[in-house]
Each structure stands twice: as structure tokens, then as C-alpha cells.
N, C-alpha and C. Protein backbone atom coordinates (compact mmCIF):
# COMPACT_ATOMS: atom_id res chain seq x y z
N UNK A 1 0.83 -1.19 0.00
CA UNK A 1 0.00 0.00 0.00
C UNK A 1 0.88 1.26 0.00
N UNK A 2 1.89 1.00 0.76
CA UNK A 2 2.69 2.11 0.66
C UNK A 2 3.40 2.84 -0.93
N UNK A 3 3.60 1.39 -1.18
CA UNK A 3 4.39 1.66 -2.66
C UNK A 3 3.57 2.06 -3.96
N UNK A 4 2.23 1.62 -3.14
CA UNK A 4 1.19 2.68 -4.38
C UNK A 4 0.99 3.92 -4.05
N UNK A 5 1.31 4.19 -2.93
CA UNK A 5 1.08 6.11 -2.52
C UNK A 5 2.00 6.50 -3.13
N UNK A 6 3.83 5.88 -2.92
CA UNK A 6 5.00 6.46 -3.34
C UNK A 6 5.14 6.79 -4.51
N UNK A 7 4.45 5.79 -5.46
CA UNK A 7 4.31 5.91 -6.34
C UNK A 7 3.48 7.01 -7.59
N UNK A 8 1.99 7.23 -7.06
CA UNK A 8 1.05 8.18 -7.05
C UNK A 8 1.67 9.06 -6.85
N UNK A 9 2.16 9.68 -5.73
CA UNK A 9 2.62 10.80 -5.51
C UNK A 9 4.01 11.18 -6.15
N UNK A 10 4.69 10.28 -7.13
CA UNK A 10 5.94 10.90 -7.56
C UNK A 10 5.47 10.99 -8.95
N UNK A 11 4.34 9.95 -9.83
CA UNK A 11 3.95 10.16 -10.68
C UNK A 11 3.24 11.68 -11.23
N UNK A 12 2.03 11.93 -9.98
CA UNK A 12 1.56 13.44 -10.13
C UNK A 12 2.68 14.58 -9.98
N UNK A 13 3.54 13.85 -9.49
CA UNK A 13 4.53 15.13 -9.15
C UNK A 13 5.64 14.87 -10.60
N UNK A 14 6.19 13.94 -11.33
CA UNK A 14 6.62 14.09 -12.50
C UNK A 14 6.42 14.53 -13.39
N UNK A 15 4.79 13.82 -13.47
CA UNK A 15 4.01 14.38 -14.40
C UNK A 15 3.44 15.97 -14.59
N UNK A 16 3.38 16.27 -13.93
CA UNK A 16 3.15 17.69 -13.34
C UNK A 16 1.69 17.99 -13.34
N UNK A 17 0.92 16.93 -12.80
CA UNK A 17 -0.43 16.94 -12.85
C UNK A 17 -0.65 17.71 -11.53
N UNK A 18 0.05 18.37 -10.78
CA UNK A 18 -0.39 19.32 -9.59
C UNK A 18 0.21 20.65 -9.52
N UNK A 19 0.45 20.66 -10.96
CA UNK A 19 0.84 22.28 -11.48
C UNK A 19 0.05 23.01 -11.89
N UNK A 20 0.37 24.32 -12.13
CA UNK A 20 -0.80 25.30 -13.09
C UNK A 20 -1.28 25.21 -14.35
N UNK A 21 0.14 23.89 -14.82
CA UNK A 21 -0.66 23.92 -16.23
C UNK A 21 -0.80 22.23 -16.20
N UNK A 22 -1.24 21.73 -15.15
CA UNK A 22 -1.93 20.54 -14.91
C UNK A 22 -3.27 20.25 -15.96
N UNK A 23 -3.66 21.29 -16.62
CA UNK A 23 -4.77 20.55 -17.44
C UNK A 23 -4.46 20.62 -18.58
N UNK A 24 -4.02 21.32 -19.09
CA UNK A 24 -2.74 21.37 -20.43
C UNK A 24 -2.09 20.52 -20.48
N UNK A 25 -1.13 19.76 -19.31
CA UNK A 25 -0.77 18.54 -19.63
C UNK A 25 -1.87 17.50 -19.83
N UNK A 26 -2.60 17.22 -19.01
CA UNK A 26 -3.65 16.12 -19.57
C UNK A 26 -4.17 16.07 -20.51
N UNK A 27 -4.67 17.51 -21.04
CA UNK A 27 -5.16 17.69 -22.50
C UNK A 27 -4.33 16.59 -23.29
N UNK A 28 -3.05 16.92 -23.14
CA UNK A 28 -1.73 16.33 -24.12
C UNK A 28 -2.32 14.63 -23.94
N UNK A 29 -2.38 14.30 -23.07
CA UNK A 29 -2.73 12.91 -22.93
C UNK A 29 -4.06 11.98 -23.48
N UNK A 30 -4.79 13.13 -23.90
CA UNK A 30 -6.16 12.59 -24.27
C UNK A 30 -6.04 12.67 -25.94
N UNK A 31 -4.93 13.68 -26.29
CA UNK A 31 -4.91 13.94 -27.56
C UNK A 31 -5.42 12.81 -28.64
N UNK A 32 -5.84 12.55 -29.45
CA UNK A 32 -6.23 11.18 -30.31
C UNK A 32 -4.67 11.01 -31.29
N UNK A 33 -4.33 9.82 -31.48
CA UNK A 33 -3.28 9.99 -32.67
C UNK A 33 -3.75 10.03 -33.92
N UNK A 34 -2.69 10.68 -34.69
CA UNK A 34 -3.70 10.98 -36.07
C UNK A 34 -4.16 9.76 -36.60
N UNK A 35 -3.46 8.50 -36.59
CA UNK A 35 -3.79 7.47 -37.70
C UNK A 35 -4.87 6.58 -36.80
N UNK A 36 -5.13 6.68 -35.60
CA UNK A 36 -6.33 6.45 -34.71
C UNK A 36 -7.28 6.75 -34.96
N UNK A 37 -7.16 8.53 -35.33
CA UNK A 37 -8.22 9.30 -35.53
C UNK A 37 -8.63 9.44 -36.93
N UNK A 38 -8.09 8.57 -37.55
CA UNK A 38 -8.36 8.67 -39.46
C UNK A 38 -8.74 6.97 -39.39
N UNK A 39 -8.43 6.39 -38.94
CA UNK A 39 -8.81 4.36 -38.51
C UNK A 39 -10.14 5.03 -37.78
N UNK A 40 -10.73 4.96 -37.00
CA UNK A 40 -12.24 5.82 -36.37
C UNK A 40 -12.99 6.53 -37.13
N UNK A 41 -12.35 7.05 -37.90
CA UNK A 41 -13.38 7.77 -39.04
C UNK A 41 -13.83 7.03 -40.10
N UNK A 42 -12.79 6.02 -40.60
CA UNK A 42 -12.75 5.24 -41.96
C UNK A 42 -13.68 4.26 -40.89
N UNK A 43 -13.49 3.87 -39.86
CA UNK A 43 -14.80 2.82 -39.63
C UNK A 43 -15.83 3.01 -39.39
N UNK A 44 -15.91 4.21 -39.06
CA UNK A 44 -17.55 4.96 -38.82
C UNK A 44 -18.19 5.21 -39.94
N UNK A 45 -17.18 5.70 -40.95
CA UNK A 45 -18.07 5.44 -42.15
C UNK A 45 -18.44 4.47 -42.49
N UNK A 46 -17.87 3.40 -42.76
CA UNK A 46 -18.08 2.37 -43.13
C UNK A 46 -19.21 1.62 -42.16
N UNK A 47 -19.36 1.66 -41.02
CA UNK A 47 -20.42 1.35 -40.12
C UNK A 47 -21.95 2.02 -41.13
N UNK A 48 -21.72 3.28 -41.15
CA UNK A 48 -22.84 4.26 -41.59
C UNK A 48 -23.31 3.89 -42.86
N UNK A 49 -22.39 3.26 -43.76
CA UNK A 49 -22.86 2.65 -45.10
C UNK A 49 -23.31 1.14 -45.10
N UNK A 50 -23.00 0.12 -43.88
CA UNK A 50 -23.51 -0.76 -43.55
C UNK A 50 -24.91 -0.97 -43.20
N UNK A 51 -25.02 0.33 -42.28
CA UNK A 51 -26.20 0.47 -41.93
C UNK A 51 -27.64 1.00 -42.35
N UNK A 52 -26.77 1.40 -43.67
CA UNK A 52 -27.32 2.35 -45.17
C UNK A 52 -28.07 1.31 -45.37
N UNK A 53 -27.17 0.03 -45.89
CA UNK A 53 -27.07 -0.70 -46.29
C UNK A 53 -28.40 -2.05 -45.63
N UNK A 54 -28.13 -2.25 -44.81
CA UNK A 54 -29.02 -3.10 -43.91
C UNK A 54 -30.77 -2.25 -43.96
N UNK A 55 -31.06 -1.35 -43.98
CA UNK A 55 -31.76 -0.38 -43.78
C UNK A 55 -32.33 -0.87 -45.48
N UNK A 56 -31.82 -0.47 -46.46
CA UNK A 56 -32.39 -0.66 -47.57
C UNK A 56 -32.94 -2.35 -47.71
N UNK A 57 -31.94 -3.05 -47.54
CA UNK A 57 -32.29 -4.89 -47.71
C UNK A 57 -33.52 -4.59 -46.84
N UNK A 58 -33.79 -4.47 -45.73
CA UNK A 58 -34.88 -4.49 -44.82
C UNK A 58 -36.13 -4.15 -45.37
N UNK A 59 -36.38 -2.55 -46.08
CA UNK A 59 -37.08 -2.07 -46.75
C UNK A 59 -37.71 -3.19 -48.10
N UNK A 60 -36.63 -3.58 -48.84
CA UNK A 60 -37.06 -4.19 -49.75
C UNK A 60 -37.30 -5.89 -49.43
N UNK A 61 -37.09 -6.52 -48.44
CA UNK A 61 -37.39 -7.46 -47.82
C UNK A 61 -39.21 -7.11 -47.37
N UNK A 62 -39.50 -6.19 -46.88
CA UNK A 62 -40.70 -5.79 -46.00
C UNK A 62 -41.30 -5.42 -46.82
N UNK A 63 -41.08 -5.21 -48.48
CA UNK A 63 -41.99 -4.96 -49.34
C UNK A 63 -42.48 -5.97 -50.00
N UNK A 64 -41.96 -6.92 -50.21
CA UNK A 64 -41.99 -8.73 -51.06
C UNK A 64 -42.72 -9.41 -50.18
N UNK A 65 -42.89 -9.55 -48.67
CA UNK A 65 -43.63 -10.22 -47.13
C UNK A 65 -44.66 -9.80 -47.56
């Protein structure tokens, strides 16, 4: 237990998460990477045209029933 306080507390203090520009650094940490953030887009589209997609078969399935 100890060695997780020692730890915590040298991390926030390296990190400089108990500074003034403590949220500026975290910002940095949440940042997305670009090829993350271009892989997330290319699958969301592709989700969105699936679902285009499923949406139409359905339609024309529910018209032939």
C-alpha cells in the first residue's frame, strides 16, 4: 500500500499533474493519434454505409412479405 502512494505521488509530481498547467498537460494525454483518428473515421463510415445498407435490404425485404 505504501508503494502505491509512493508511487502516485511521484507520478503526479513528475508528471506535473499538480501544477498550473496541470490541465494542459492532460489535454496532451487525451490527444487522439492521427492514424487512430483517421482508422475511427474510416470505420464509422463504413459502419454508416452498412447500416445504409441493412436499412435498404430491410425495406425491400418488407416490401416482397
Amino acid at each position: 500500500m505504501m508503494l502505491s502512494t509512493a508511487l502516485g505521488d511521484k507520478l503526479e509530481k513528475n508528471l506535473g499533474l499538480l501544477s498550473e498547467d496541470a490541465a494542459k498537460i492532460c489535454a496532451g494525454f487525451v490527444v487522439e493519434e492521427p492514424d487512430a483518428q483517421e482508422r475511427r473515421e474510416s470505420l464509422a463510415s463504413m459502419k454508416a454505409t452498412i447500416s445504409e445498407g441493412l436499412k435498404i435490404t430491410g425495406e425491400l425485404t418488407a416490401v416482397r412479405a
